[in-house]
Protein backbone atom coordinates (compact mmCIF):
# COMPACT_ATOMS: atom_id res chain seq x y z
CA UNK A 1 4.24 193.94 27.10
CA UNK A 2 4.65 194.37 23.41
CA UNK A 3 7.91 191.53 24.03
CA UNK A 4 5.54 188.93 25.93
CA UNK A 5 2.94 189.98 23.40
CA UNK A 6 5.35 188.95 20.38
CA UNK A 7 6.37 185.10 22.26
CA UNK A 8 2.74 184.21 21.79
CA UNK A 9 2.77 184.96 18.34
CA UNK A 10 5.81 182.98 18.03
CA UNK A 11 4.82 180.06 19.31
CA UNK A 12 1.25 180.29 17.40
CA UNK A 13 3.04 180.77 14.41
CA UNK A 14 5.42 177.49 15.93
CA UNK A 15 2.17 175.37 15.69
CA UNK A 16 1.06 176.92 12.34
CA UNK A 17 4.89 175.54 10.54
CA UNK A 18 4.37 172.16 12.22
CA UNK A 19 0.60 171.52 10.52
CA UNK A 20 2.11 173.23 6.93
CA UNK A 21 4.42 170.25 7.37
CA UNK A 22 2.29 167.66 8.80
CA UNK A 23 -0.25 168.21 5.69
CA UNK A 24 1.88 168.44 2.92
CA UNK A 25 3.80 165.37 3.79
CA UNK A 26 1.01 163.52 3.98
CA UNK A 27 0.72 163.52 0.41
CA UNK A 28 3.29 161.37 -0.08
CA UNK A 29 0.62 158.58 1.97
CA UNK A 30 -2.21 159.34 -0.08
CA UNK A 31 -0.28 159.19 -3.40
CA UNK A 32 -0.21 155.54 -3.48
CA UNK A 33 -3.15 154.84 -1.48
CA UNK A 34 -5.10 156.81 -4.25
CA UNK A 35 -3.45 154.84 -7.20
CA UNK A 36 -4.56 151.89 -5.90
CA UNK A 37 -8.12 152.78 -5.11
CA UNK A 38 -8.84 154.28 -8.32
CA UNK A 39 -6.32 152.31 -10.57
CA UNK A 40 -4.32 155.47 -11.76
CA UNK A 41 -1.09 155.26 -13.99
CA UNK A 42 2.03 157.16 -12.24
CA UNK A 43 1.29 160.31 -13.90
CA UNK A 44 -2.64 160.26 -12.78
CA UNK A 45 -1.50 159.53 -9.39
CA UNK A 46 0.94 162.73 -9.50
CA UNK A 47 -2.25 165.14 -10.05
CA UNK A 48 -2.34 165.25 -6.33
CA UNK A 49 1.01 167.36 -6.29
CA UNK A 50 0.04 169.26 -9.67
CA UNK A 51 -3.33 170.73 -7.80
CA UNK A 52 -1.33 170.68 -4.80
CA UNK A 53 1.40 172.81 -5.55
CA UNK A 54 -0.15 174.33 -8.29
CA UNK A 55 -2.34 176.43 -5.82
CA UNK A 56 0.74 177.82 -5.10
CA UNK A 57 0.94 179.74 -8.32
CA UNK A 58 -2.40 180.15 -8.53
CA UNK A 59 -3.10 182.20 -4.94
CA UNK A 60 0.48 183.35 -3.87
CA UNK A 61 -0.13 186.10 -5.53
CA UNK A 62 -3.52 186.96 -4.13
CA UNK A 63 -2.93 186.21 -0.86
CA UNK A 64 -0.17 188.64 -1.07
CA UNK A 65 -2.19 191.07 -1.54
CA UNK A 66 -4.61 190.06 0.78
CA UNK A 67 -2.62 190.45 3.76
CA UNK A 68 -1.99 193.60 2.85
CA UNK A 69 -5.08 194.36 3.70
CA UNK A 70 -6.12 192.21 6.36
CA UNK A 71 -2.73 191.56 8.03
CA UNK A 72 -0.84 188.65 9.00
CA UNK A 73 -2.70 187.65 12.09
CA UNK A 74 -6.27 187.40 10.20
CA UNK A 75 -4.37 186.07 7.50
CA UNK A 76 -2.92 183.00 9.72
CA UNK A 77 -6.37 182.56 11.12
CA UNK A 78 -8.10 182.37 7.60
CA UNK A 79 -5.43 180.19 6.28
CA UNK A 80 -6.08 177.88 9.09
CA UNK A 81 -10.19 177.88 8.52
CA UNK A 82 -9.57 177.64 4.65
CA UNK A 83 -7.25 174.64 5.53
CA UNK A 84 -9.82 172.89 7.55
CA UNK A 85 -12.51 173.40 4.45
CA UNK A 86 -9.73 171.55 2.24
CA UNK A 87 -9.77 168.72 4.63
CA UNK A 88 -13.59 168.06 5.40
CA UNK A 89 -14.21 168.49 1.23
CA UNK A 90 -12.06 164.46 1.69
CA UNK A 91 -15.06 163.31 3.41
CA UNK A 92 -17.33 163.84 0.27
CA UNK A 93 -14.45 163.03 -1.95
CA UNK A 94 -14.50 159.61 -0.40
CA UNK A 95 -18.09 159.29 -0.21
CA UNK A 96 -18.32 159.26 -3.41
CA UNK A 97 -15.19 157.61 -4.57
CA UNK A 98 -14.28 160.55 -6.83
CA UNK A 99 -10.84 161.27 -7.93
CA UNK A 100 -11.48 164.20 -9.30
CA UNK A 101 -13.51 165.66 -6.34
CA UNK A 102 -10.16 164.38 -4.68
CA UNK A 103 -8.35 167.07 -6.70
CA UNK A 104 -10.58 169.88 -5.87
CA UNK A 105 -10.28 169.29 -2.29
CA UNK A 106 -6.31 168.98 -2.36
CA UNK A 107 -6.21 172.20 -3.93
CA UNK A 108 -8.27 173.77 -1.54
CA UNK A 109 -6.49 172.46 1.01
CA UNK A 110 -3.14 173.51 -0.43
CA UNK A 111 -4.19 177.41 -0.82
CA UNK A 112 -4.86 177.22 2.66
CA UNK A 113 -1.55 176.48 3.56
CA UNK A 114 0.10 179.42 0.51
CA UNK A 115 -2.35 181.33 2.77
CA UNK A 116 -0.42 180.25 6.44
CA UNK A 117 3.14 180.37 4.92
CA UNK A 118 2.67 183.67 2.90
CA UNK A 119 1.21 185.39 6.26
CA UNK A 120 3.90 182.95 8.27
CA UNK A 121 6.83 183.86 6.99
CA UNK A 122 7.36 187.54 7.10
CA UNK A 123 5.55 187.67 10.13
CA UNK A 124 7.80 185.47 12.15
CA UNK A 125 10.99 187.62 11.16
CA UNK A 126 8.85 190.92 11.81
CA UNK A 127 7.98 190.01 15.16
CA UNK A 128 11.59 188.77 16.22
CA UNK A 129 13.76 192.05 15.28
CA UNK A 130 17.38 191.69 15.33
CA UNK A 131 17.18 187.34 15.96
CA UNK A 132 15.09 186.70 12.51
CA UNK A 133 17.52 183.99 11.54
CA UNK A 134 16.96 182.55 14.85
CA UNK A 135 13.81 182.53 15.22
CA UNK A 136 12.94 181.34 11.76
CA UNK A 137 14.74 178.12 12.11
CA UNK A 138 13.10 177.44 15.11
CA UNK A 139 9.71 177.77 13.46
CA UNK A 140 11.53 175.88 10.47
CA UNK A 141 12.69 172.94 12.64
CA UNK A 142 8.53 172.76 13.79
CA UNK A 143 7.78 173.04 10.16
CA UNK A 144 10.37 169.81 10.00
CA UNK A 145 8.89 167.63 12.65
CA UNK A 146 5.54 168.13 10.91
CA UNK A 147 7.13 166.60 7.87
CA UNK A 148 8.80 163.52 10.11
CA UNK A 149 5.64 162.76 12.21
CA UNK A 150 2.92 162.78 9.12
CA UNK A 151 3.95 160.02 7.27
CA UNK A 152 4.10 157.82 10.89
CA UNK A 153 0.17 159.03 11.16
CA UNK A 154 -0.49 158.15 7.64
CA UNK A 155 0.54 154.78 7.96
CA UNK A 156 -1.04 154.13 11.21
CA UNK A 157 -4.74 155.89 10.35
CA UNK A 158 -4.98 155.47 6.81
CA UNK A 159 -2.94 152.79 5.61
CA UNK A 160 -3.66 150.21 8.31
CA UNK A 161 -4.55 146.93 6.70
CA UNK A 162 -6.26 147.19 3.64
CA UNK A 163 -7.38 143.24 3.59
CA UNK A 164 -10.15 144.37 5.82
CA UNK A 165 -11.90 146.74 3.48
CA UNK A 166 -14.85 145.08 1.53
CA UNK A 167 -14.69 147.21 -1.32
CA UNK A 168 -12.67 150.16 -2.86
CA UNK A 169 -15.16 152.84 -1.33
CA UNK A 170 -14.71 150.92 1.41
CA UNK A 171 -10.57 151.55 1.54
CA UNK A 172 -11.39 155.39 -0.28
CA UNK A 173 -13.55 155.93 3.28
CA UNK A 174 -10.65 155.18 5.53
CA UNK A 175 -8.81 158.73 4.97
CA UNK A 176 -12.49 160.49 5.99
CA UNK A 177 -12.21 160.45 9.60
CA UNK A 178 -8.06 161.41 10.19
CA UNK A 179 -8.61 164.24 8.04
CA UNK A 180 -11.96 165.12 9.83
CA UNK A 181 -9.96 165.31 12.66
CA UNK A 182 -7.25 167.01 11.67
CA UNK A 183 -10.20 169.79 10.37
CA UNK A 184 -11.13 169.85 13.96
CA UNK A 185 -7.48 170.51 15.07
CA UNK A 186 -6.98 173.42 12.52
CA UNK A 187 -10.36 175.10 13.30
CA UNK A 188 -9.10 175.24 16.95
CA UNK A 189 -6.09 176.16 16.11
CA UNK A 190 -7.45 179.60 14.26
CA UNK A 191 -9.59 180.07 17.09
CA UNK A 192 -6.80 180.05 19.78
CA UNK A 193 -5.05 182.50 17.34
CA UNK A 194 -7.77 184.77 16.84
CA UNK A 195 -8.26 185.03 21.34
CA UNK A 196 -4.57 185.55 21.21
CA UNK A 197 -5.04 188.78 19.44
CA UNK A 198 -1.57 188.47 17.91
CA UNK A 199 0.31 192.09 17.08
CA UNK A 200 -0.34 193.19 13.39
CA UNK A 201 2.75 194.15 12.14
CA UNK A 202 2.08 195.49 9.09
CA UNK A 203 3.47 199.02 10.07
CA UNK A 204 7.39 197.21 10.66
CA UNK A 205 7.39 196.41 6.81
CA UNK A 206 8.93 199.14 5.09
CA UNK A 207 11.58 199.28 7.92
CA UNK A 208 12.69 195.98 7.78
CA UNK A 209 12.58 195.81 3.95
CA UNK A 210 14.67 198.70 3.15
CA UNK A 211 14.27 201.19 0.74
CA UNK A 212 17.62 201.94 -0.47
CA UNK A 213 18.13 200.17 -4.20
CA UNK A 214 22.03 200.81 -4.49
CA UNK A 215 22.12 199.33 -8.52
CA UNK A 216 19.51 202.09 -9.39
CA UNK A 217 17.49 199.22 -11.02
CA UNK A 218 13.61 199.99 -11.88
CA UNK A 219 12.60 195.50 -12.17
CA UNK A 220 13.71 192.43 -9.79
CA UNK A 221 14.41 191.30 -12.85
CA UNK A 222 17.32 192.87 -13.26
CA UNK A 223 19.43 190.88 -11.26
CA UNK A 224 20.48 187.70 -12.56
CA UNK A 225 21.10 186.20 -9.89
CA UNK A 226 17.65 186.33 -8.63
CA UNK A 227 16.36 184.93 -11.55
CA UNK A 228 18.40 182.17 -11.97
CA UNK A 229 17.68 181.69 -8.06
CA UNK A 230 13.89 181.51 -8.61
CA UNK A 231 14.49 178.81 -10.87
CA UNK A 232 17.00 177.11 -8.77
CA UNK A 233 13.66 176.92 -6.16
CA UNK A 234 11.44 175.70 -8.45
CA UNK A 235 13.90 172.82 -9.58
CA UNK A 236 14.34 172.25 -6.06
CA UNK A 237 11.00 171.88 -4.90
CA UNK A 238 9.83 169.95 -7.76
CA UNK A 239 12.87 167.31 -7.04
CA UNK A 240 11.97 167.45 -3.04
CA UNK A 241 8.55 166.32 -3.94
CA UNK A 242 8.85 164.41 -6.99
CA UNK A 243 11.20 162.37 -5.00
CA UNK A 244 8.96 162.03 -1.59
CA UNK A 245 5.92 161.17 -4.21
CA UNK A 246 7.47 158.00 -5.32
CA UNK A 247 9.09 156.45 -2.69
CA UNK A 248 6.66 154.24 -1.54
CA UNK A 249 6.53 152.80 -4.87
CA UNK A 250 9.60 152.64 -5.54
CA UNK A 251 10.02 150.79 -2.11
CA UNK A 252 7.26 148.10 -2.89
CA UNK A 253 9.02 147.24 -6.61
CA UNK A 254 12.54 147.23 -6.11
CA UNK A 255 12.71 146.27 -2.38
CA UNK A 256 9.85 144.31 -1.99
CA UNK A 257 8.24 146.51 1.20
CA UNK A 258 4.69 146.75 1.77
CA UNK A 259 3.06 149.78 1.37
CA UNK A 260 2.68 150.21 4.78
CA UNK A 261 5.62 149.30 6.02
CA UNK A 262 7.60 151.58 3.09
CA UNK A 263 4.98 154.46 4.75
CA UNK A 264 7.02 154.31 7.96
CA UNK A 265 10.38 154.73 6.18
CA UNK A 266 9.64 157.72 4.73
CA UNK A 267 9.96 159.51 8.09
CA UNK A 268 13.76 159.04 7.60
CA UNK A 269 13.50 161.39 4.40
CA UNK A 270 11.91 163.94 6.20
CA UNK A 271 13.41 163.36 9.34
CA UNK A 272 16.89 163.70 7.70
CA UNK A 273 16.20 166.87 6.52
CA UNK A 274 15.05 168.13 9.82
CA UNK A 275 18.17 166.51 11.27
CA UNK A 276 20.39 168.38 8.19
CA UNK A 277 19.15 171.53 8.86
CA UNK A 278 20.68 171.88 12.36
CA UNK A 279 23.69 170.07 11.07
CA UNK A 280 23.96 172.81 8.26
CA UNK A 281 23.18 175.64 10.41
CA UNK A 282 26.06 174.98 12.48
CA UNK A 283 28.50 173.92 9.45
CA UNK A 284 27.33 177.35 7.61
CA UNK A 285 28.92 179.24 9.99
CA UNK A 286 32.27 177.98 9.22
CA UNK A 287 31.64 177.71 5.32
CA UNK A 288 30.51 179.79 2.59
CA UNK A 289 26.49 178.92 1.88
CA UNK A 290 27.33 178.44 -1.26
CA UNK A 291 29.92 175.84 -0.79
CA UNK A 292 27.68 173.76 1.30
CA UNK A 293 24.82 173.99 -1.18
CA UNK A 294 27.70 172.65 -4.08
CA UNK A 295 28.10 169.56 -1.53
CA UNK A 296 25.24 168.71 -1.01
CA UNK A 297 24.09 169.25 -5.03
CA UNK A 298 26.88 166.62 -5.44
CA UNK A 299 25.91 164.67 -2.65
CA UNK A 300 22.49 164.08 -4.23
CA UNK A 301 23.54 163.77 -7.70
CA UNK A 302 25.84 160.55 -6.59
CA UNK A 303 22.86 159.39 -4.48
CA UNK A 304 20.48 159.57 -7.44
CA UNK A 305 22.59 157.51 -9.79
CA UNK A 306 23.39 154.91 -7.09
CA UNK A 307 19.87 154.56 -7.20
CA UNK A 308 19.43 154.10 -11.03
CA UNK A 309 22.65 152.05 -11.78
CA UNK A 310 22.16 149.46 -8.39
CA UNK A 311 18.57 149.21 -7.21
CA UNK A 312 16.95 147.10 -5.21
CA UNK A 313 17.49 147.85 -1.26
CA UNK A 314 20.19 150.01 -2.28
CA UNK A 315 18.34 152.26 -4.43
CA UNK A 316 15.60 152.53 -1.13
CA UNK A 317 18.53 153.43 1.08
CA UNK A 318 20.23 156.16 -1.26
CA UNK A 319 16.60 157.55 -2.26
CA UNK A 320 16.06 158.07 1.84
CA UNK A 321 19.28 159.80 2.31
CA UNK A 322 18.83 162.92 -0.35
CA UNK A 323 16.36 163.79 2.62
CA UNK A 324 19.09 164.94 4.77
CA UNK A 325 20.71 166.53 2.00
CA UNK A 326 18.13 168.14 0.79
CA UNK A 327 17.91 170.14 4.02
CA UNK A 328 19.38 173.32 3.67
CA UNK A 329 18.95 173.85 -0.12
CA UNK A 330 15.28 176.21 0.26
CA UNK A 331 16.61 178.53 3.13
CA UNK A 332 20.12 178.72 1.24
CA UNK A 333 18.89 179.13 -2.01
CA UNK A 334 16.91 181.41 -1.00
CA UNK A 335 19.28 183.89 0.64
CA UNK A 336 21.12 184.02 -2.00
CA UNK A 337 18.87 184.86 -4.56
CA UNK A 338 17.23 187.53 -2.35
CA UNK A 339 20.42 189.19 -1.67
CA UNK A 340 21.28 192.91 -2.10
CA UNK A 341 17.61 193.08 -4.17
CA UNK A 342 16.88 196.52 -1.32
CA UNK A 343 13.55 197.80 -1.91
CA UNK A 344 12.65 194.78 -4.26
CA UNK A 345 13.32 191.89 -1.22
CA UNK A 346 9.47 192.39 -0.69
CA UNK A 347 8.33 191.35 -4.55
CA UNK A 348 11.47 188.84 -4.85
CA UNK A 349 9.94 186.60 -1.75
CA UNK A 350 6.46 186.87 -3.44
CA UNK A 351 7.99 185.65 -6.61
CA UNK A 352 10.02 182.87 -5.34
CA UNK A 353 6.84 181.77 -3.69
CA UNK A 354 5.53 181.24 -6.54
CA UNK A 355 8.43 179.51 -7.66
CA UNK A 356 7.22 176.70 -4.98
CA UNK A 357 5.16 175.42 -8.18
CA UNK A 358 7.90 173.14 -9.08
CA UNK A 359 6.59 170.83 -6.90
CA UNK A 360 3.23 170.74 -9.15
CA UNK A 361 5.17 170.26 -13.03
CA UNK A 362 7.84 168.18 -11.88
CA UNK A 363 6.29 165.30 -10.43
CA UNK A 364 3.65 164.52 -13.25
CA UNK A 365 7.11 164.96 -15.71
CA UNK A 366 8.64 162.18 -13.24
CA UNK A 367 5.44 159.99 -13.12
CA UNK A 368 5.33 160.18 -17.56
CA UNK A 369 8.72 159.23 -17.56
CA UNK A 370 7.96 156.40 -15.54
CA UNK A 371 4.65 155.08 -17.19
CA UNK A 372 6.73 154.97 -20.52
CA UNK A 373 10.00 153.84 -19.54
CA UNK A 374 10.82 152.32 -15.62
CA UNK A 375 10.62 153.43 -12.09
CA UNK A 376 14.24 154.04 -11.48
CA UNK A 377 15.07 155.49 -14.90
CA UNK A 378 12.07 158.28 -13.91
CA UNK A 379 14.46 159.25 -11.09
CA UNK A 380 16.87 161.00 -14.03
CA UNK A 381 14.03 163.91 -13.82
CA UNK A 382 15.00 164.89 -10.08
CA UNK A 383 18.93 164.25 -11.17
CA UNK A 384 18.44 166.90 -13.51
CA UNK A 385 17.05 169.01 -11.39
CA UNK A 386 20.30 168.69 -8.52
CA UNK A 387 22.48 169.60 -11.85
CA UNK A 388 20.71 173.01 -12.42
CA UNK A 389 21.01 173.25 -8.25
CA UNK A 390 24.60 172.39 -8.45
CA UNK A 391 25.19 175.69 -11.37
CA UNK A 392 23.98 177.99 -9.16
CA UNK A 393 25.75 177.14 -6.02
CA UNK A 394 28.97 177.42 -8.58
CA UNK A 395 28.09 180.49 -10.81
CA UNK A 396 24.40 181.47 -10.67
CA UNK A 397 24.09 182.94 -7.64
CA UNK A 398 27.30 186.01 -7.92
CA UNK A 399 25.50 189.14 -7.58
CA UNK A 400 26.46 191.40 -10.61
């Protein structure tokens, strides 16, 4: 019972990855659809990933503790109702043609989903004892398809030709009813997961943690390799998004693609890295995890400054491929900094969590680099990001 009890949790918690990555790729839609409507500079426009992933460090740790006290099934079902607030706060937003109000409701929004993938996480490897790694990439490659379907939404519900709106309110209205409705989807989404009355497996934590700490360390802290892993997530997050945040107009400049047409390419960035991570799964079982996160640093790096030095279509094809690249860098990056931490694996995943605020700094960095110099040259923020990425595949991440 308890094992039947367990696959409806699973697939639940399926549905939950696939709307973390439906939303949050949609950002990289509304990025240039807000620029336009409210003429913003490149580093205005990249607010929407600051307040974004921003709530990240601002709730991860308070959700954390949260679910200690609610659990993780209450947990995925407020994370889904405080997701659908996030969403119907756009219809005001756009009522009133405020950019700021815009903000507010993206950050709302965005601690709803820290709430779903703080509760989602751990709670998919609890209830799948013994096939964790299995299961999570399952949920992962959901999280994926979220990421490769949003932008085809975007394009088709909000982006549709803009020639037919009167006025800017007019063209700031059109987002109102697809995120309306994808309110409606989340609030019936918690309420399937509340009937489900998933397990709360809050009692399996200290088992599955461990509490043996073989380096008789007293601070996560301790361990290098941890730290210089947290930061190896943040730089990789921040160059994930940074990079997803500008494609479109990076697209429209140097390749001459309408917006809406460069919306519909961006599902081969995300849909690369959905493709790369079954790809990488397979290859990391022949090869160290390191060595194929030092390939695909290098990978990216040579993509990056084919970009730069060429342009044009080029520079839109390259950009596209770090996508399936890109794809095994979080889970790998992780596991190695998380490894042989014992009885501090708990606080390390909280703290790399946080570490998810990359993707709020480095995009605005990217977008002043770009209002001051050019485009392409902003695209040496990400490169240097794929260099810090590339040290710890080589050195950082040796436990000591």
């Amino acid at each position: 019972m308890q094992t039947k009890s367990n696959n409806f949790a699973l697939a639940a918690l399926t549905a939950l990855f696939f709307a973390m990555g439906f939303i949050t790729v949609l950002n990289d839609i509304l990025i240039p659809h807000l620029k336009v409507i409210f003429n913003l500079n490149h580093f205005e426009s990249a607010l929407v990933q600051f307040c974004f992933f921003g709530a990240y460090f601002v709730t991860g740790g308070i959700f954390g503790k949260l679910l200690e006290k609610v659990g993780y099934p209450i947990g995925v079902v407020l994370g889904f109702i405080l997701t659908a607030i996030g969403c119907v706060l756009f219809y005001p937003a756009a009522s009133m043609a405020s950019y700021p109000i815009f903000l507010g409701a993206f950050f709302i929004l965005a601690s709803g989903v820290v709430l779903l993938q703080t509760a989602g996480n751990p709670f998919v490897t609890l209830l799948a004892p013994g096939k964790e790694a299995t299961a999570l990439t399952l949920v992962q490659a959901f999280n994926s398809l979220g990421t490769t379907l949003g932008p085809i939404f975007g394009a088709a519900f909000i982006l549709s030709d803009t020639v037919k709106y009167a006025s800017k309110l007019e063209e700031a209205q059109s987002v109102q009813i697809p995120y309306l409705g994808i309110a409606g989807i989340l609030i019936l989404l918690a309420i399937v997961t509340y009937l489900l009355r998933l397990p709360d497996a809050r009692q399996m934590v200290e088992k599955n943690i461990g509490k043996k700490n073989h380096n008789n360390k007293e601070s996560v802290f301790e361990y290098p390799h941890f730290v210089l892993g947290a930061a190896a997530i943040f730089f990789y997050v921040g160059a994930e998004v940074s990079i997803g945040s500008f494609l479109i107009l990076t697209m429209e400049k140097f390749a001459n693609i309408q917006e809406i047409t460069a919306a519909k390419y961006i599902v081969y960035y995300w849909g690369g890295a959905m493709i790369g991570r079954f790809i990488g799964s397979f290859v990391m079982t022949k090869l160290a995890p390191n060595k194929c996160l030092v390939f695909n640093s290098i990978v990216n790096i040579c993509l990056i400054m084919m970009a730069i030095l060429i342009g044009g279509k080029i520079a839109m094809v390259a950009l596209l491929a770090i996508g399936l690249f890109n794809s095994i860098m979080f889970p790998t990056i992780f596991s190695l900094a998380t490894k042989k931490l014992g009885k501090f694996t708990s606080r390390a995943s909280g703290l790399i969590s946080m570490a998810i605020v990359g993707g709020a700094l480095i995009p605005p960095v990217q977008g002043l680099v770009a209002d001051y110099f050019d485009l392409l040259i902003s695209y040496l923020v990400p490169l240097l990001c794929y260099f810090y990425i590339l040290f710890f595949a080589i050195k950082g991440y040796r436990v000591k």
